[in-house]
N, C-alpha and C. Protein backbone atom coordinates (compact mmCIF):
# COMPACT_ATOMS: atom_id res chain seq x y z
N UNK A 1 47.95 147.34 183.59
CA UNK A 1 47.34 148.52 183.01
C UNK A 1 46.67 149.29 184.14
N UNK A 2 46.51 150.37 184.12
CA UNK A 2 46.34 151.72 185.22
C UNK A 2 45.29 152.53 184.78
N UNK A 3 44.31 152.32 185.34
CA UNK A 3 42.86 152.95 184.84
C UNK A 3 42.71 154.41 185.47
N UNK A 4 42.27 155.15 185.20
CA UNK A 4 42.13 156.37 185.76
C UNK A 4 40.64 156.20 186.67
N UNK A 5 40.21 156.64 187.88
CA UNK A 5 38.98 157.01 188.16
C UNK A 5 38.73 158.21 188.56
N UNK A 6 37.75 158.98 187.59
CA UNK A 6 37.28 160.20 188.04
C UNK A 6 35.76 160.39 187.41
N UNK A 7 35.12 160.28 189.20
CA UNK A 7 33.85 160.63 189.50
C UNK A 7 33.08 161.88 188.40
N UNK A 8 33.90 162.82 188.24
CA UNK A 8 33.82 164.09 187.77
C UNK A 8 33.53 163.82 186.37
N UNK A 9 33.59 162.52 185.98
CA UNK A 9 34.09 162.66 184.29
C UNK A 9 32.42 161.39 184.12
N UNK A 10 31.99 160.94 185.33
CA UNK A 10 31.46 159.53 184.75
C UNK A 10 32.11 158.09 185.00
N UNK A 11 33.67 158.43 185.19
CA UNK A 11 34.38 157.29 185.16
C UNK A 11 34.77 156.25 186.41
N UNK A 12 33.65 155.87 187.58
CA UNK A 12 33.74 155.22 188.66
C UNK A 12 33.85 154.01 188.30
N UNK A 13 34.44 153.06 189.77
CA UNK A 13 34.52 151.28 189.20
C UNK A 13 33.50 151.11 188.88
N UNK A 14 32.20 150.97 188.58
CA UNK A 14 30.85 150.09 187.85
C UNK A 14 30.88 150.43 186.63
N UNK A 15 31.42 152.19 186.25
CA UNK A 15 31.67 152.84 185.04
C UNK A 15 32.93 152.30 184.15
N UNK A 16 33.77 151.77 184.82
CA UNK A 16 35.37 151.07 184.02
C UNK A 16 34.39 149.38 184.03
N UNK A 17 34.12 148.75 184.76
CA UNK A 17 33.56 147.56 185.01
C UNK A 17 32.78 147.51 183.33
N UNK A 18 31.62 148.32 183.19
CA UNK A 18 30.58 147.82 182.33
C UNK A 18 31.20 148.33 180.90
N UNK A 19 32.43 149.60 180.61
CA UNK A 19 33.00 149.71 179.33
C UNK A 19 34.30 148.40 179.48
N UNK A 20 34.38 147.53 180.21
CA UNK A 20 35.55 146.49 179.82
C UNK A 20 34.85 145.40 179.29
N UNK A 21 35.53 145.35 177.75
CA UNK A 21 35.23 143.98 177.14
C UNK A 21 34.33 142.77 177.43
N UNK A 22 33.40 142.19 176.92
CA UNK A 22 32.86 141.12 177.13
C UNK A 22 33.87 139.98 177.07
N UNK A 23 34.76 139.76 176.92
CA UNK A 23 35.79 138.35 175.94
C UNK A 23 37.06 139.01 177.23
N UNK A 24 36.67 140.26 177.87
CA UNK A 24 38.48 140.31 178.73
C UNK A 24 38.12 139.58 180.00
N UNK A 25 39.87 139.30 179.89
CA UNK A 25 39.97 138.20 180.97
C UNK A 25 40.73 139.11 181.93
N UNK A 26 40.29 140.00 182.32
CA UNK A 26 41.04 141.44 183.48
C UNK A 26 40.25 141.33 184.62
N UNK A 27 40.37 141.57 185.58
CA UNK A 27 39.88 141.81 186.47
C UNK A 27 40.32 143.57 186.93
N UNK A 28 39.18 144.53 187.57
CA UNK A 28 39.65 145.45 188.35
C UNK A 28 39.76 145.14 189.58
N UNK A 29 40.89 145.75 190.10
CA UNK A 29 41.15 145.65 190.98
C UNK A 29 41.94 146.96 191.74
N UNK A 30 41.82 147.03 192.80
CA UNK A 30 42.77 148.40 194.10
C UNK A 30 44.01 148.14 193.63
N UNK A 31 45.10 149.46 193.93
CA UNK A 31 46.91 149.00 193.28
C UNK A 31 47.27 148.70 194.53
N UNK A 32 47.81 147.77 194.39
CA UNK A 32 48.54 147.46 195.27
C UNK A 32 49.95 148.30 195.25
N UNK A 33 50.80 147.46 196.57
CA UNK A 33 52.23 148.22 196.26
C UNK A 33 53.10 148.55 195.45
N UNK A 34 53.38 147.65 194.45
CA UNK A 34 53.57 147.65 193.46
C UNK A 34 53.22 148.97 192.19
N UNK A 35 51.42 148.94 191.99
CA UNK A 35 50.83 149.72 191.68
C UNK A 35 51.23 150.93 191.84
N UNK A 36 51.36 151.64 193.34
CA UNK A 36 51.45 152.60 193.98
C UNK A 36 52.88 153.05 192.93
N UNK A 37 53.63 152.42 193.66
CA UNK A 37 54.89 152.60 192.94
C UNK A 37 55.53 152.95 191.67
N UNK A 38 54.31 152.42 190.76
CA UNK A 38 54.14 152.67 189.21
C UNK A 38 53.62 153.49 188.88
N UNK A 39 52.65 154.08 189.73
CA UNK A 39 51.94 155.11 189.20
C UNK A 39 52.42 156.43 189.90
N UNK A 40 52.98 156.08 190.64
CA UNK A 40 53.49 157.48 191.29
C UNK A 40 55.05 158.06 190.15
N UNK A 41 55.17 156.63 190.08
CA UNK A 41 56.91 157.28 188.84
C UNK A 41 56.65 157.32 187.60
N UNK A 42 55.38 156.73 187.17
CA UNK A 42 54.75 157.67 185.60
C UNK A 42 54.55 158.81 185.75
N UNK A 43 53.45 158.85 186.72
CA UNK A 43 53.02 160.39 186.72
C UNK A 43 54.39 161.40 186.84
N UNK A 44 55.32 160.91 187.83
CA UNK A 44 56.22 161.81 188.00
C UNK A 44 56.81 162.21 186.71
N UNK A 45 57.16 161.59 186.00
CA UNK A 45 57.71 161.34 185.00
C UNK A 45 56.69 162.75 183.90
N UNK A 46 56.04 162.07 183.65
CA UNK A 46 54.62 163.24 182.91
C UNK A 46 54.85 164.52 183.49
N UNK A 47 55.01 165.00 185.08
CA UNK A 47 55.15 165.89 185.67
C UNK A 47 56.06 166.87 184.74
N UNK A 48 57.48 166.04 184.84
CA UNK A 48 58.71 166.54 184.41
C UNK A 48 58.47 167.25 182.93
N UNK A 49 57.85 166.46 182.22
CA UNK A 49 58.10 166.91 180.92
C UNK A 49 57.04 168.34 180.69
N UNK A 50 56.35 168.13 181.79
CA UNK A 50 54.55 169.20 181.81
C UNK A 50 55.68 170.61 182.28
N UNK A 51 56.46 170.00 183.09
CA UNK A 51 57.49 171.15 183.87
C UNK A 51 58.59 171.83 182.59
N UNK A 52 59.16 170.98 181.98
CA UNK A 52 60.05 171.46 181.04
C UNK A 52 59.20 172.04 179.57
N UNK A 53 58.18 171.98 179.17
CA UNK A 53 56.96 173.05 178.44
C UNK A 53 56.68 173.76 179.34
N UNK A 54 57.05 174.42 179.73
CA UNK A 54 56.06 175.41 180.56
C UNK A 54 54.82 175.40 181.04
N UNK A 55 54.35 174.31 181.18
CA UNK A 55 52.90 173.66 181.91
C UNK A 55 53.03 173.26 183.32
N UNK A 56 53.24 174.49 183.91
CA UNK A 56 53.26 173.99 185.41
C UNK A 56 52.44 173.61 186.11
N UNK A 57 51.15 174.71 185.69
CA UNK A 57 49.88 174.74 186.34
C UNK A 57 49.54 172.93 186.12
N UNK A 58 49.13 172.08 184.93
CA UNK A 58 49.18 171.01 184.76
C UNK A 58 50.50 170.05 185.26
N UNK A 59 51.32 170.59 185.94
CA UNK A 59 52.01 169.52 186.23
C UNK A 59 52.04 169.29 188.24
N UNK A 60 51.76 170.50 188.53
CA UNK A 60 51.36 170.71 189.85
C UNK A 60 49.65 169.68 190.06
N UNK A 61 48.88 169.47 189.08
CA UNK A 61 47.29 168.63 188.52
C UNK A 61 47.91 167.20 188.64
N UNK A 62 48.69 166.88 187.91
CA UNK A 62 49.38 165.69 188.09
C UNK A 62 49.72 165.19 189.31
N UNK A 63 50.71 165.97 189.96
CA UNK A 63 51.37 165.64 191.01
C UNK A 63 50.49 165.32 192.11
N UNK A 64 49.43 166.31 191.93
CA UNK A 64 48.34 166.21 193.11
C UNK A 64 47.53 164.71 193.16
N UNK A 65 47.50 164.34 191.99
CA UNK A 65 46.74 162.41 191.50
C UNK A 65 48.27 161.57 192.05
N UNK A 66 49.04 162.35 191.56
CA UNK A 66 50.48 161.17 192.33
C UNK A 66 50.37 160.89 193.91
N UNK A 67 50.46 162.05 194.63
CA UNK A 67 50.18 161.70 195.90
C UNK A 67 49.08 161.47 196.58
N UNK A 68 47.93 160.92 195.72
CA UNK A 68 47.16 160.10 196.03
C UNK A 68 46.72 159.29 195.33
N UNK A 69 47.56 158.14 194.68
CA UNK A 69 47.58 157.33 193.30
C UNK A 69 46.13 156.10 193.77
N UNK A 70 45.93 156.04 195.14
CA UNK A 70 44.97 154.82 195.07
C UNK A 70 43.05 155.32 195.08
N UNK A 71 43.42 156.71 195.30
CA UNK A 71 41.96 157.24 195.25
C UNK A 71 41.44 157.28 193.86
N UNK A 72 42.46 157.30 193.03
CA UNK A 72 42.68 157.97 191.74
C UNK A 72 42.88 156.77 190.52
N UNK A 73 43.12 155.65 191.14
CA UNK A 73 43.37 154.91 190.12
C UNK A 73 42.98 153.26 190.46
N UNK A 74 42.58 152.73 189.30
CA UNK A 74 42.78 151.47 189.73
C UNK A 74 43.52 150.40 188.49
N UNK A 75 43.68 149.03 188.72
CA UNK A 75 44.95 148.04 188.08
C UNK A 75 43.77 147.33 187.20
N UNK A 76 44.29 146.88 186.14
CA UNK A 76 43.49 145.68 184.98
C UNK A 76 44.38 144.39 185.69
N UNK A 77 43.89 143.35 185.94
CA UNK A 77 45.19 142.73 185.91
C UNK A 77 44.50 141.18 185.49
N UNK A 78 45.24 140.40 185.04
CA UNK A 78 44.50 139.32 183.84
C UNK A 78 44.34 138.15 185.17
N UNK A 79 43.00 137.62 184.93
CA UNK A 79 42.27 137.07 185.66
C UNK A 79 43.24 135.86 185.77
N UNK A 80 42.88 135.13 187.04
CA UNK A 80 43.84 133.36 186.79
C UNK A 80 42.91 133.01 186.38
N UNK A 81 43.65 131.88 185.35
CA UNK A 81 42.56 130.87 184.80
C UNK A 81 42.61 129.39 185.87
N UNK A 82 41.49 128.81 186.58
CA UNK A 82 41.94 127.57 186.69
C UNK A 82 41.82 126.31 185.92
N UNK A 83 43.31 125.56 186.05
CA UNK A 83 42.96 124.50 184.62
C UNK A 83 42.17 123.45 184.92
N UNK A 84 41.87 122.98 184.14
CA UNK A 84 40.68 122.03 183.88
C UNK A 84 41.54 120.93 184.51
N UNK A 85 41.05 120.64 185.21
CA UNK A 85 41.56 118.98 185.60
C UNK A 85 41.48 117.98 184.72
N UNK A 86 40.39 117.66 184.18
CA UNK A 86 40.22 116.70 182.87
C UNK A 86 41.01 116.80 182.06
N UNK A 87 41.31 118.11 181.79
CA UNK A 87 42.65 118.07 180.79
C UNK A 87 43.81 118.32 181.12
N UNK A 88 44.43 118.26 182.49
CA UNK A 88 45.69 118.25 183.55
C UNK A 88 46.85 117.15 182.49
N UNK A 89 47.96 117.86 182.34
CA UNK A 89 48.76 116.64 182.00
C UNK A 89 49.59 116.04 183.26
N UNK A 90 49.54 116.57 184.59
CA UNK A 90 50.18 116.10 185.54
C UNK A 90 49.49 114.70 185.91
């Protein structure tokens, strides 16, 4: 999952940190390569369709968060659990 961050709105990491769940097992975290990769071909994607309505002005807004997807965003990604040894079936 792909969090948005924008300063402008309220929405910094301590600001995504303290609205995530008490009971989630996510961690935030920076995108990695992967990340990068995903968020640059959603957005693109969003671009296209902002482009084919006649929303350019908003799709040129987009594009501008695409080519800089790590200032702009950060990853949920589900915490490791480590298992309990006591209850290890190995």
């Amino acid at each position: 999952v792909y969090l948005r961050v924008a300063e402008e709105w309220g929405l910094d990491r301590a600001a995504l940190e303290r609205r995530r769940g008490k009971g989630a097992k996510v961690a935030l975290e920076d995108l990695d390569a992967e990340g990068v990769t995903d968020v640059r071909e959603l957005l693109g994607f969003y671009a296209d369709e902002l482009k084919a309505t006649d929303q350019a002005a908003e799709a040129e807004r987009v594009l501008r968060l695409a080519a800089r997807p790590v200032a702009h965003f950060l990853m949920a990604v589900p915490e490791r659990e480590q298992t309990d040894p006591s209850i290890s079936t190995e």
